[in-house]
Each structure stands twice: as structure tokens, then as C-alpha cells.
N, C-alpha and C. Protein backbone atom coordinates (compact mmCIF):
# COMPACT_ATOMS: atom_id res chain seq x y z
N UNK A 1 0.85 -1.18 0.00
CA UNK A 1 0.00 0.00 0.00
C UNK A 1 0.89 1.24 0.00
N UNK A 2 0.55 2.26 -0.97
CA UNK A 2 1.03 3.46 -0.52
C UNK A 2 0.37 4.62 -0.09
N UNK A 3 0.93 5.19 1.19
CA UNK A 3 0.65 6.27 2.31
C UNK A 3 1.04 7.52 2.19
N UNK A 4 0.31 8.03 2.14
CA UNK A 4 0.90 9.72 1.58
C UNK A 4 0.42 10.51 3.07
N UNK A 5 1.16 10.33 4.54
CA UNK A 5 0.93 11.34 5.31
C UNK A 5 1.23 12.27 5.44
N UNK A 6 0.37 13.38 5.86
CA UNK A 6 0.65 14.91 5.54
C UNK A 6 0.30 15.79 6.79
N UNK A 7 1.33 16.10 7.39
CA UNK A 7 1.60 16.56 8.69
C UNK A 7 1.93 18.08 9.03
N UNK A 8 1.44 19.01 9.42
CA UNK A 8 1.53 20.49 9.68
C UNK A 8 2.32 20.42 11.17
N UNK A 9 3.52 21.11 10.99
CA UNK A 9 3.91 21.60 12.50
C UNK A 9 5.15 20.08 12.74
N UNK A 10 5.45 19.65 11.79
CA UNK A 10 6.65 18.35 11.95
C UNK A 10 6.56 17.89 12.85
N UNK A 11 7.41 16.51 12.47
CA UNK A 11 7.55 15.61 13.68
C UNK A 11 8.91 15.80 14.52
N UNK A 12 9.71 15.92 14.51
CA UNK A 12 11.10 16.21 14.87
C UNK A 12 11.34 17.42 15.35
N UNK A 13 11.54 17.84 16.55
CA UNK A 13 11.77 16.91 17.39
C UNK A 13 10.40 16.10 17.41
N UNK A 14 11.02 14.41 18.38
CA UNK A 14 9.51 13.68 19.10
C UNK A 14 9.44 14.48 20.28
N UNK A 15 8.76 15.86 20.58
CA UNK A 15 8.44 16.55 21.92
C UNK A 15 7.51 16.76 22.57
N UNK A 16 6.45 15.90 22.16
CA UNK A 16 5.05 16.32 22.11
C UNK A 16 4.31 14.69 22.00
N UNK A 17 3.10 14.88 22.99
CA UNK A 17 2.48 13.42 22.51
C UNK A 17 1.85 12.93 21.55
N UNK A 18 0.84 14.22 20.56
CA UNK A 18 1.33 13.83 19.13
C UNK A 18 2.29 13.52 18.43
N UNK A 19 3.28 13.95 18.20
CA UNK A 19 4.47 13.89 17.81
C UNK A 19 5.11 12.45 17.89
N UNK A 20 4.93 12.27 18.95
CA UNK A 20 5.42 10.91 19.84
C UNK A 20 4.56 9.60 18.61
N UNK A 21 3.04 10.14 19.08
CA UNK A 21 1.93 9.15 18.91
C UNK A 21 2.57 9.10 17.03
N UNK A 22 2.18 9.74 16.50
CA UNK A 22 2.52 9.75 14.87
C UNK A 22 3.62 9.41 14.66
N UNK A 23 5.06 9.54 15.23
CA UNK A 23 6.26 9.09 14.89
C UNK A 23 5.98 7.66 14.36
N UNK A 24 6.14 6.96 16.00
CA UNK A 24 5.33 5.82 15.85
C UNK A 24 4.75 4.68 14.98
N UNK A 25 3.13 5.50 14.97
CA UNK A 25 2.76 4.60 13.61
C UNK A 25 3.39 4.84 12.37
N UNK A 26 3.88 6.52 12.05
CA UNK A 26 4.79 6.18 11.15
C UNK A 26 5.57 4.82 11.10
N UNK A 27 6.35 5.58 11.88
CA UNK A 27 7.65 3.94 11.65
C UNK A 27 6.91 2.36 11.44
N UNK A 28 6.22 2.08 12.54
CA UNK A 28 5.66 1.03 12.20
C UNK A 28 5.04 0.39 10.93
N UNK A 29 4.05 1.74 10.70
CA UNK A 29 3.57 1.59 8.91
C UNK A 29 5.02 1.89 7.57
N UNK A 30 5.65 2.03 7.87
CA UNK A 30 6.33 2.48 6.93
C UNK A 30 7.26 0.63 7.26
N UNK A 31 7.55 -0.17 7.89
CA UNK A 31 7.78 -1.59 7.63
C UNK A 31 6.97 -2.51 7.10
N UNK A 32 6.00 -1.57 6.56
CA UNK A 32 5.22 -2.73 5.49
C UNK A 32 4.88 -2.10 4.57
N UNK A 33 4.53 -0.85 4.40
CA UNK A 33 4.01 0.00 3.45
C UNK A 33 4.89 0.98 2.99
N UNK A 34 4.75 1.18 1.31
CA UNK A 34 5.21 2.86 1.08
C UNK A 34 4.80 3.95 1.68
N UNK A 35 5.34 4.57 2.24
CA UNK A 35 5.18 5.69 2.92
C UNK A 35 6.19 7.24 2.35
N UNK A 36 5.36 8.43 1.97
CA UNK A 36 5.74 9.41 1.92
C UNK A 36 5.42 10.14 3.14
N UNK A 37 6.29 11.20 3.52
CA UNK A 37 6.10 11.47 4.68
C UNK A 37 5.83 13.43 4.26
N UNK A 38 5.04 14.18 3.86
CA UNK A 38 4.87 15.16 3.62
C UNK A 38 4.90 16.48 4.62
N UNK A 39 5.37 17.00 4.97
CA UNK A 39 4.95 17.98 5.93
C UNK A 39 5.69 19.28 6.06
N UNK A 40 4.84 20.34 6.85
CA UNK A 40 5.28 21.57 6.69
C UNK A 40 5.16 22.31 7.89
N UNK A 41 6.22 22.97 8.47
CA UNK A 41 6.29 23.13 10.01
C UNK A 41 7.45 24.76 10.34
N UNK A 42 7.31 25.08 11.49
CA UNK A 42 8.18 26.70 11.03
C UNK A 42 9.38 26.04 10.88
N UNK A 43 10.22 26.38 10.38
CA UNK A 43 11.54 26.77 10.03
C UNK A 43 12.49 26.52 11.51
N UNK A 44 14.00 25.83 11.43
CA UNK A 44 14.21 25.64 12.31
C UNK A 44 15.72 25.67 12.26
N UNK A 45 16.65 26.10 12.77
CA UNK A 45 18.24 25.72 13.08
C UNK A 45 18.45 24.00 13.27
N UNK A 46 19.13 23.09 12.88
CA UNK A 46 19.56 22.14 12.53
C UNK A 46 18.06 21.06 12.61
N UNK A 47 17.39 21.54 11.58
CA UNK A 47 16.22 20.58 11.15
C UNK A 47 16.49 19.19 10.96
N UNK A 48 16.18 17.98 11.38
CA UNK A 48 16.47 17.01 11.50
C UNK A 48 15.26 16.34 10.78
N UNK A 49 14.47 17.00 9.88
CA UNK A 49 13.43 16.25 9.26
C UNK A 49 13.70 15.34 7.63
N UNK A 50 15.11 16.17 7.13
CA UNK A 50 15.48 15.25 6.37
C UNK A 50 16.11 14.01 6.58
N UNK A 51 16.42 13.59 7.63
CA UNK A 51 17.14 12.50 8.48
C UNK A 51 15.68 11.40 8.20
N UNK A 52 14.80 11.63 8.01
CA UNK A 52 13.50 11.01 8.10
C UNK A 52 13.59 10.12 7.14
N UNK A 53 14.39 10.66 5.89
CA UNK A 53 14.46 9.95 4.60
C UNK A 53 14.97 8.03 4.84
N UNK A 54 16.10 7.99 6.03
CA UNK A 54 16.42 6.67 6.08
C UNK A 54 14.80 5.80 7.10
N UNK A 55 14.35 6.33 7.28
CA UNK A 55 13.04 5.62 7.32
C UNK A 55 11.45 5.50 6.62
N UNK A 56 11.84 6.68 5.90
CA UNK A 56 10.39 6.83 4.85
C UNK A 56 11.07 6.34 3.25
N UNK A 57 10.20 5.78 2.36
CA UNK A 57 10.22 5.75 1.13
C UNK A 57 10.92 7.29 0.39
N UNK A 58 9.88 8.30 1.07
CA UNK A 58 9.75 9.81 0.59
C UNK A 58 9.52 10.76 1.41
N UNK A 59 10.23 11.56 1.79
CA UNK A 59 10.38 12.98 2.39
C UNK A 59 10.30 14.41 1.82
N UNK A 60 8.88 14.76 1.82
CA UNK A 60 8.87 16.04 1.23
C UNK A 60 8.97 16.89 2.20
N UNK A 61 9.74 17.87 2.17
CA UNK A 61 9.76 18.80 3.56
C UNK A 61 9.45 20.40 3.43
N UNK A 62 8.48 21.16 3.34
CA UNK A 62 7.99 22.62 3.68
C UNK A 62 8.57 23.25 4.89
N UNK A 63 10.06 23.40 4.85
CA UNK A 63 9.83 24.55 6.27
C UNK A 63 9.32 26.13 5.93
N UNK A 64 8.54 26.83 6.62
CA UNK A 64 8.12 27.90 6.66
C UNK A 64 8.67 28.90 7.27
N UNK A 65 8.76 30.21 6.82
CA UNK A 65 8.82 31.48 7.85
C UNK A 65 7.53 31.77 8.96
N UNK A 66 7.75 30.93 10.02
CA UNK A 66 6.03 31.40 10.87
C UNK A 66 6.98 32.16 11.91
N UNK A 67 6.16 33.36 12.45
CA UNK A 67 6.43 34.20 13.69
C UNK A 67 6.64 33.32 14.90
N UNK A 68 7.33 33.95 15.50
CA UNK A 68 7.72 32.97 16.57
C UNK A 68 6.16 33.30 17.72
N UNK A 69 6.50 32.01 18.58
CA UNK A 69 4.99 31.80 18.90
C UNK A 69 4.86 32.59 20.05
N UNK A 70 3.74 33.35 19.92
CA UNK A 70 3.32 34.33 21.44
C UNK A 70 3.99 35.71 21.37
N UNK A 71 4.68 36.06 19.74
CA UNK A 71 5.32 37.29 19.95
C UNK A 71 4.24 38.17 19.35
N UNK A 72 4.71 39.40 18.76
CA UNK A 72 4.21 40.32 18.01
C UNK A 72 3.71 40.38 16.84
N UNK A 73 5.14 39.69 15.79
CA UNK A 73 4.67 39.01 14.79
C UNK A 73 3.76 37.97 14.70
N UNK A 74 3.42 37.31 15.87
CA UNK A 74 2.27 36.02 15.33
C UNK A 74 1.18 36.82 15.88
N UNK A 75 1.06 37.64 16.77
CA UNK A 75 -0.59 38.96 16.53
C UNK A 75 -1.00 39.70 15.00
N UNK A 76 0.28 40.07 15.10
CA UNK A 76 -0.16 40.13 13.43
C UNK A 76 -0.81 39.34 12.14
N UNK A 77 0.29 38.54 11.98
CA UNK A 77 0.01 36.80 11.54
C UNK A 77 -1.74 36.72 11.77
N UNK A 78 -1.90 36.91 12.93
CA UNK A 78 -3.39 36.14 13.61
C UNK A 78 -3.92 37.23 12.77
N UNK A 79 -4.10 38.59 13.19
CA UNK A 79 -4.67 39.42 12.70
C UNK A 79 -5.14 39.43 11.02
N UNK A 80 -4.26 39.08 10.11
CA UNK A 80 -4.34 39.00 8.58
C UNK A 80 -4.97 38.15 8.64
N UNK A 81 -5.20 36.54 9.51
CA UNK A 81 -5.99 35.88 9.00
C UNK A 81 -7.06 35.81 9.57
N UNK A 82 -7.57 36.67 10.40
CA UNK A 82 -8.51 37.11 11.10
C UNK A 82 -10.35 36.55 10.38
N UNK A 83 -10.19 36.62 9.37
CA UNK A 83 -10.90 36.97 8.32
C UNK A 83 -11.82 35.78 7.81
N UNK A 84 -10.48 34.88 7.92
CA UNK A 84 -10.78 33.54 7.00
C UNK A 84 -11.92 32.09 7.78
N UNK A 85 -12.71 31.69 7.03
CA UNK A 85 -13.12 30.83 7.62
C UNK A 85 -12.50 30.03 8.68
N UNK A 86 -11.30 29.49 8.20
CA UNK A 86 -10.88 28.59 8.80
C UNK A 86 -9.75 29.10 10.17
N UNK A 87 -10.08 27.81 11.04
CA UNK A 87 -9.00 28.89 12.85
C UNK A 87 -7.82 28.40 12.48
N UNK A 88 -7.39 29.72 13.38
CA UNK A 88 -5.74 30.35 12.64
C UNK A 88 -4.71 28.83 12.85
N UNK A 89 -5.23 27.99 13.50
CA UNK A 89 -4.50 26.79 13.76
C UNK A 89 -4.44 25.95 12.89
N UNK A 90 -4.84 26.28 11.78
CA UNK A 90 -4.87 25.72 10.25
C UNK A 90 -4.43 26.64 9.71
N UNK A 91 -4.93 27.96 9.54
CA UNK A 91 -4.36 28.81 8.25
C UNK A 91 -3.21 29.52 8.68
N UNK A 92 -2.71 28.96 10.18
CA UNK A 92 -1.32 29.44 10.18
C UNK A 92 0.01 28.76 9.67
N UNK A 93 -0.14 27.44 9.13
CA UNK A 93 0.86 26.17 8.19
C UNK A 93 0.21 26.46 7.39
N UNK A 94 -0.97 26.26 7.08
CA UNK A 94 -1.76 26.27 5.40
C UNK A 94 -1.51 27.41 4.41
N UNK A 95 -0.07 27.47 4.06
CA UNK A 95 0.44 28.35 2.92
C UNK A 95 -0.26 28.07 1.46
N UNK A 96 -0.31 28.99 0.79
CA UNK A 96 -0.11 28.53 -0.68
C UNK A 96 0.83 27.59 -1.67
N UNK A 97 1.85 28.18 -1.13
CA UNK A 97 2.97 27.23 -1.16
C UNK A 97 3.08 25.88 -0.40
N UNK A 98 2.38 25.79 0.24
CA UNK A 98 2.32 24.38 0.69
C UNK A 98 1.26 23.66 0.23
N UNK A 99 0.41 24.28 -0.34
CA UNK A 99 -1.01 23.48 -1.11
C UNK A 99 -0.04 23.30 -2.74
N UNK A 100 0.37 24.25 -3.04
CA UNK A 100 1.08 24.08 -4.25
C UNK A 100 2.36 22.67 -4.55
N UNK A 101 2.75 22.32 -3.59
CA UNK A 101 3.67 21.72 -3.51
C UNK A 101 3.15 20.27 -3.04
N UNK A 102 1.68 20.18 -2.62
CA UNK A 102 1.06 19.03 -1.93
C UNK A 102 0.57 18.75 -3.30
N UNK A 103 -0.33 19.71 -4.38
CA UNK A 103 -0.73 19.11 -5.62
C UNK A 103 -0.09 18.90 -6.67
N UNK A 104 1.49 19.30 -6.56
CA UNK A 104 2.68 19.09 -7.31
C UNK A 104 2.80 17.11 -7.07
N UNK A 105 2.85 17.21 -5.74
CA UNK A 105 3.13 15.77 -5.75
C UNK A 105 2.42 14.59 -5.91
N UNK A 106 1.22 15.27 -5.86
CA UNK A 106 0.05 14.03 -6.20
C UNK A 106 -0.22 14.01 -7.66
N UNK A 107 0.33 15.13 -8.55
CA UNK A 107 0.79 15.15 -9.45
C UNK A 107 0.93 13.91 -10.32
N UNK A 108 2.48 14.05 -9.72
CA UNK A 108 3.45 12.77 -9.73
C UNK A 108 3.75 11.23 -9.96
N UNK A 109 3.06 11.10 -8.09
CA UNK A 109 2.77 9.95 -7.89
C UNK A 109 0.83 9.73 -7.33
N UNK A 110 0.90 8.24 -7.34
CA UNK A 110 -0.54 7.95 -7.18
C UNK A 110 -0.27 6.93 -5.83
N UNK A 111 -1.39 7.56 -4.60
CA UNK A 111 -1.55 6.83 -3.48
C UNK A 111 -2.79 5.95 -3.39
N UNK A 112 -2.56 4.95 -2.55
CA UNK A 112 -3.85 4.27 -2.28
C UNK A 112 -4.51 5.23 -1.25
N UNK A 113 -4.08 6.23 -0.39
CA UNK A 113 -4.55 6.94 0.52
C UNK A 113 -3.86 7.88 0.95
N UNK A 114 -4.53 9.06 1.55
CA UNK A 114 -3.92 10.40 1.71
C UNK A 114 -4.16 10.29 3.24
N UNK A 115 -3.20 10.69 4.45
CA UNK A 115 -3.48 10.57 5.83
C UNK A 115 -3.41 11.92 6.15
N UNK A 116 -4.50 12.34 6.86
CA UNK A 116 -4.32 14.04 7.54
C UNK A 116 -3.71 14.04 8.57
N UNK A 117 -3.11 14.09 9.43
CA UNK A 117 -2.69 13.93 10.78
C UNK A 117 -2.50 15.69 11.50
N UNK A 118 -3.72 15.50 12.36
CA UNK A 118 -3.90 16.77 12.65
C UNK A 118 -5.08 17.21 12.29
N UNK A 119 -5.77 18.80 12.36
CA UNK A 119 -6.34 19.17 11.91
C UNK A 119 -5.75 20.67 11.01
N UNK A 120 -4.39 20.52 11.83
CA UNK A 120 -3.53 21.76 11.56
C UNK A 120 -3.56 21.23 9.76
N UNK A 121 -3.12 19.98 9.21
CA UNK A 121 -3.02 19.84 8.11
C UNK A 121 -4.24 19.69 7.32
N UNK A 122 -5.06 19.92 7.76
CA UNK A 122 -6.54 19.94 6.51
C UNK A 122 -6.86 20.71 5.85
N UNK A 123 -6.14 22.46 5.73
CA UNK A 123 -6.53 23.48 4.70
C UNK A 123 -5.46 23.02 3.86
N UNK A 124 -4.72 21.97 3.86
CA UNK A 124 -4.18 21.61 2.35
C UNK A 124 -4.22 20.73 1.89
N UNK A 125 -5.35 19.77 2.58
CA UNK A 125 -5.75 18.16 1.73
C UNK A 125 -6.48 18.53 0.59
N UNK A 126 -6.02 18.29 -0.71
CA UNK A 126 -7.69 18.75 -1.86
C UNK A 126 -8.41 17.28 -1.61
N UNK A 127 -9.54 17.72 -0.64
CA UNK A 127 -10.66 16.59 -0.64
C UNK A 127 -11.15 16.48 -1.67
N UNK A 128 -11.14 16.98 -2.70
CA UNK A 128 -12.20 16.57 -4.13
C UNK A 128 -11.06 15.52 -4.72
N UNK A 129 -9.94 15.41 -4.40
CA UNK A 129 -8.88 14.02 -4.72
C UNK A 129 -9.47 12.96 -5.18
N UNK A 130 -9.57 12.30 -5.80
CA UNK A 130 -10.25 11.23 -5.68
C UNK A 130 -9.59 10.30 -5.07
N UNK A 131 -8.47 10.13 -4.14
CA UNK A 131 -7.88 9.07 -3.38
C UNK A 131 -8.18 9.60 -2.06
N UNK A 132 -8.88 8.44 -1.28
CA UNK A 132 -9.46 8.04 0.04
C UNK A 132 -8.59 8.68 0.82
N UNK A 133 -9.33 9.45 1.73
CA UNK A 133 -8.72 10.67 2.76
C UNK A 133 -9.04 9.73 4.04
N UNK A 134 -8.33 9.90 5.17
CA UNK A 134 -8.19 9.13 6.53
C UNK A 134 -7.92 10.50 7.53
N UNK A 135 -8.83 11.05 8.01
CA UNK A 135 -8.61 12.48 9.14
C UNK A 135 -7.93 11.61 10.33
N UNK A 136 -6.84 11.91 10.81
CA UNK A 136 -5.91 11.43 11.61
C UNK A 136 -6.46 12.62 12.95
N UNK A 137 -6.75 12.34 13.98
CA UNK A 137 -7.39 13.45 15.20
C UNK A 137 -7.28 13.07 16.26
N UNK A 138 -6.43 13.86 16.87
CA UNK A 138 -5.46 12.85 18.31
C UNK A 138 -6.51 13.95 19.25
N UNK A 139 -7.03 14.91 19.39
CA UNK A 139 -7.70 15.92 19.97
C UNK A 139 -8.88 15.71 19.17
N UNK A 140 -9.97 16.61 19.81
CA UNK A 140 -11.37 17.46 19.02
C UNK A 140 -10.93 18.80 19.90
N UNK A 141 -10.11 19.46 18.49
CA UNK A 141 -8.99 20.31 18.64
C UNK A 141 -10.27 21.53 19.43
N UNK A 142 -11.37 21.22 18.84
CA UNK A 142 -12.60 22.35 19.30
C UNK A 142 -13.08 22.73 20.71
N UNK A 143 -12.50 21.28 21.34
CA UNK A 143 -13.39 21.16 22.61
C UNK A 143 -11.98 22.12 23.44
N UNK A 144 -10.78 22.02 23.07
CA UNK A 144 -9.73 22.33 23.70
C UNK A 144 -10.15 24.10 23.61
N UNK A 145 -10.63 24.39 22.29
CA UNK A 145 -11.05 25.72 22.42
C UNK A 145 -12.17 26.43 23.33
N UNK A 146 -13.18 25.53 23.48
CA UNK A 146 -14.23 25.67 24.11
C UNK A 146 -13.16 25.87 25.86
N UNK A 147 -12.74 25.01 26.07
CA UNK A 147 -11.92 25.13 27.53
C UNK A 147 -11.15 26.46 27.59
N UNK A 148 -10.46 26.71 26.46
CA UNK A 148 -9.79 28.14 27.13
C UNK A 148 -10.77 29.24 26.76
N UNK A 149 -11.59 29.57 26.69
CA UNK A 149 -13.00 30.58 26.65
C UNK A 149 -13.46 30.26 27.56
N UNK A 150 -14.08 29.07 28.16
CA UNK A 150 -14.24 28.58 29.53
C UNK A 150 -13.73 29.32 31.11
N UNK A 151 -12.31 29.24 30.74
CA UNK A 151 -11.48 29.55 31.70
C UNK A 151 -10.61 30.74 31.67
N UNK A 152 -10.93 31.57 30.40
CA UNK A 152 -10.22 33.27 30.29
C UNK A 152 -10.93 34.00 31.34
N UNK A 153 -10.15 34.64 31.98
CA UNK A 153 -10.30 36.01 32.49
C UNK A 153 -10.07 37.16 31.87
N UNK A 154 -8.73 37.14 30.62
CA UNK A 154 -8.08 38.59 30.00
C UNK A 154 -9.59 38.61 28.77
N UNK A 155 -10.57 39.64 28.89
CA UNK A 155 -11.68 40.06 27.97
C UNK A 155 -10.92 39.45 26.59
N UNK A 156 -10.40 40.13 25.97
CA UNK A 156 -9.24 39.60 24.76
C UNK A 156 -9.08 38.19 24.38
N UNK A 157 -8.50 37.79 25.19
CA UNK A 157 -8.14 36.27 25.15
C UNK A 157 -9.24 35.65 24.99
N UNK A 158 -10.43 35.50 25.39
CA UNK A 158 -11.74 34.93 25.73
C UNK A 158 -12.82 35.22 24.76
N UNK A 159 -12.60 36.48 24.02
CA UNK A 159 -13.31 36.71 22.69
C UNK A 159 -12.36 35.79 21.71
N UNK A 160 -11.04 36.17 21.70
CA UNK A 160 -10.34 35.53 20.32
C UNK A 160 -10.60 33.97 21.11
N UNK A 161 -10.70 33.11 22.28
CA UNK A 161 -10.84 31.68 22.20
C UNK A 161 -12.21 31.11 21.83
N UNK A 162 -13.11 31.99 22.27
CA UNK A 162 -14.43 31.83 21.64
C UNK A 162 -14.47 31.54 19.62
N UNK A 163 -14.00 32.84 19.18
CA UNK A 163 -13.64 32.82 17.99
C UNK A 163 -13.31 31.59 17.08
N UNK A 164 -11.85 31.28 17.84
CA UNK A 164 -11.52 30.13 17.37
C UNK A 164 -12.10 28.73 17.58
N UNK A 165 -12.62 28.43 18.53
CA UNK A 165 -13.44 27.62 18.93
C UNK A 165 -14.68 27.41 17.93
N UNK A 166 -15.40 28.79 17.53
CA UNK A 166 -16.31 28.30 16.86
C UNK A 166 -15.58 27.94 15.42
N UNK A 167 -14.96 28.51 15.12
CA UNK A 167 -13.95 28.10 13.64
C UNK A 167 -13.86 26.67 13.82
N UNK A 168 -13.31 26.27 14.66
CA UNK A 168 -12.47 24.85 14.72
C UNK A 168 -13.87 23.81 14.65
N UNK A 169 -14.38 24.21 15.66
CA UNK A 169 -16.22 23.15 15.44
C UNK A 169 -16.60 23.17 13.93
N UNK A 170 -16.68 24.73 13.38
CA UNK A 170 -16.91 24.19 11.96
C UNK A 170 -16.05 23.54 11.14
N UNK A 171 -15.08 23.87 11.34
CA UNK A 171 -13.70 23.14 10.29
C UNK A 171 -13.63 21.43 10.55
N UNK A 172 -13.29 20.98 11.67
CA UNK A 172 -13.87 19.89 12.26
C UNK A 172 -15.29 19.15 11.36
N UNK A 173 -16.25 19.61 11.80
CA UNK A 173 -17.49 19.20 11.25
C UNK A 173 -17.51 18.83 9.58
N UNK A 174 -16.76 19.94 8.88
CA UNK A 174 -16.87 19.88 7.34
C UNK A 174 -15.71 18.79 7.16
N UNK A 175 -14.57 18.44 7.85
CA UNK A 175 -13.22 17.46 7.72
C UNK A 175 -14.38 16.07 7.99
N UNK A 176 -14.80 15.75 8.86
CA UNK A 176 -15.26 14.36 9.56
C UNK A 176 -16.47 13.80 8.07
N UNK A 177 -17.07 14.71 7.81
CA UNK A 177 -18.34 14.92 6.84
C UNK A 177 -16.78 14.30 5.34
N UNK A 178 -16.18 15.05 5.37
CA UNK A 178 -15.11 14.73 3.75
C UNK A 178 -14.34 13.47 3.65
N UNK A 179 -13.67 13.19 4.89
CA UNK A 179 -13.13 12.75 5.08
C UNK A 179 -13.44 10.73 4.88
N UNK A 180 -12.92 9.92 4.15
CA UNK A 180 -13.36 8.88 3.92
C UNK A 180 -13.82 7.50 5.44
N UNK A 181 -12.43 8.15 6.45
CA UNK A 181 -12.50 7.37 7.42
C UNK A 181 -12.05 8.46 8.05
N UNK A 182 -11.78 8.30 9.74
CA UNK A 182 -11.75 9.04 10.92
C UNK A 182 -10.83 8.17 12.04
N UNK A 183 -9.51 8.33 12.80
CA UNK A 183 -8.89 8.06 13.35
C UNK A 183 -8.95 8.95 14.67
N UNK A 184 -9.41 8.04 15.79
CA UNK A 184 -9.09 9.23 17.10
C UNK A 184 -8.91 8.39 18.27
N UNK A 185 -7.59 9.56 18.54
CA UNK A 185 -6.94 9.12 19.90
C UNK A 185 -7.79 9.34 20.90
């Protein structure tokens, strides 16, 4: 079988229990199956995601210019995408350039299946694909939003978690609805 997973926010470091959890079945699936390993994540001093190659078939790698997290530049960042349907926790990896480079490769080659892992990676799956989509969802990234609106005190914080929260419920809802199958931790 070949696996085309497509991952926002990298795996490398393993620092994180996603991270951890996806390494993982990577590796595991990738001892029986072709596996491309696609993904696009900020930009980093000694990136270790091409190292990936001695365990994947295929390593496509997107690093990005993203603002560093919690500064000035990522208020901004937030701010431009203020706008867009989708919460900024998608349309902050979901470049053009990274949709461009995801339909470059399907291009190419032909999968038995496309894996989302995340929800961060779903503003660049083209669901009209005709190869079987698998939403990979270690969270219901929504409910996590619903909790910090829950629990804000700063006015600010508690409008923009509301915000996103309702974004993510819809984005969520339209992924589960597209999506061929559904994976959750």
C-alpha cells in the first residue's frame, strides 16, 4: 500500500504526545508500506526532518517562515488571517505554497490513501482528490477551544478563544463529513 501522510507543525523533534503518537505509527507503517512522509512546520536551526528519509520511502519537507509563537509578529500573523473561515490553527501552516507543492506531488505519484494527521493539516488536503482521505485526530482540537474561553479572564483572550473555537467546530465538522475514514486518539 502506498501512504501519503501529511503533517503540519513536523515531527522532529519527538516533543510532544502527538508527535510521539505519529512518529510511531509512522515507523511502524512504513515496515510494510510505502510511505511518503509530507509535511510543513516553522523553520528551524539544525532541522532534522530530512534524516527522516532513512526511514520513509519519501520525504517532502515545507519549512516555513512562521512568527515565533506568542510574539508580536504572530498577533499580526493572527490578525491577517482574522478573516478567513478557517481557525488560525490551520491557516497558520496552510500556505499557498504548501497546497502548491502538496498538488505538485500528487501530481506525480498515485496513493492508495492520503493521511491528515492533525487538523492543523486539513486546509491543504484537496478533498475533491479522488484518493481516500483518513482524518488522523489525536484531539477534538474544538473542545480544547471551548476550555480556554471557559477559563479566560483577560476580555481579549476569551473573545479571540471563543472565535476560534467556533472556527475549529466548523472546520472539524466539514473534515469528519469529507473525510473517507476518521482516526481518534
Amino acid at each position: 500500500m502506498k501512504i501519503l501522510w501529511v503533517k503540519a507543525g513536523g515531527l522532529v523533534p519527538v516533543d510532544t504526545g502527538g508527535k510521539i503518537r505519529s512518529y510511531n505509527i509512522l515507523r511502524e507503517l512504513a515496515r510494510r508500506h510505502s510511505v511518503t512522509f509530507f509535511s510543513f512546520y516553522g523553520a528551524h536551526d539544525n532541522d532534522a526532518h530530512p534524516d527522516l528519509k532513512n526511514i520513509f520511502d519519501r520525504v517532502v519537507c515545507v519549512p516555513l517562515a512562521l512568527p515565533a509563537p506568542k510574539s508580536l509578529a504572530e498577533m499580526r500573523d493572527y490578525g491577517v488571517h482574522l478573516l478567513s473561515m478557517q481557525p488560525y490553527g490551520i491557516t497558520k501552516f496552510c500556505r499557498p505554497n504548501v497546497r502548491l507543492k502538496l498538488q505538485a506531488l500528487l501530481k506525480q505519484e498515485t496513493y492508495d490513501v492520503i493521511l491528515c494527521d492533525f487538523m492543523a493539516a486539513a486546509g491543504v488536503i484537496p478533498w475533491d482528490w479522488p484518493t481516500p482521505k483518513v482524518l488522523f485526530t489525536h484531539n477534538v482540537e474544538a473542545t480544547i477551544w471551548r476550555r480556554h474561553f471557559q477559563v479566560a479572564t483577560n476580555p481579549i483572550w476569551k473573545a479571540i478563544s471563543w472565535y476560534e473555537w467556533q472556527k475549529m467546530k466548523d472546520a472539524e465538522r466539514r473534515c469528519l463529513v469529507l473525510a473517507y475514514r476518521v482516526l481518534a486518539v
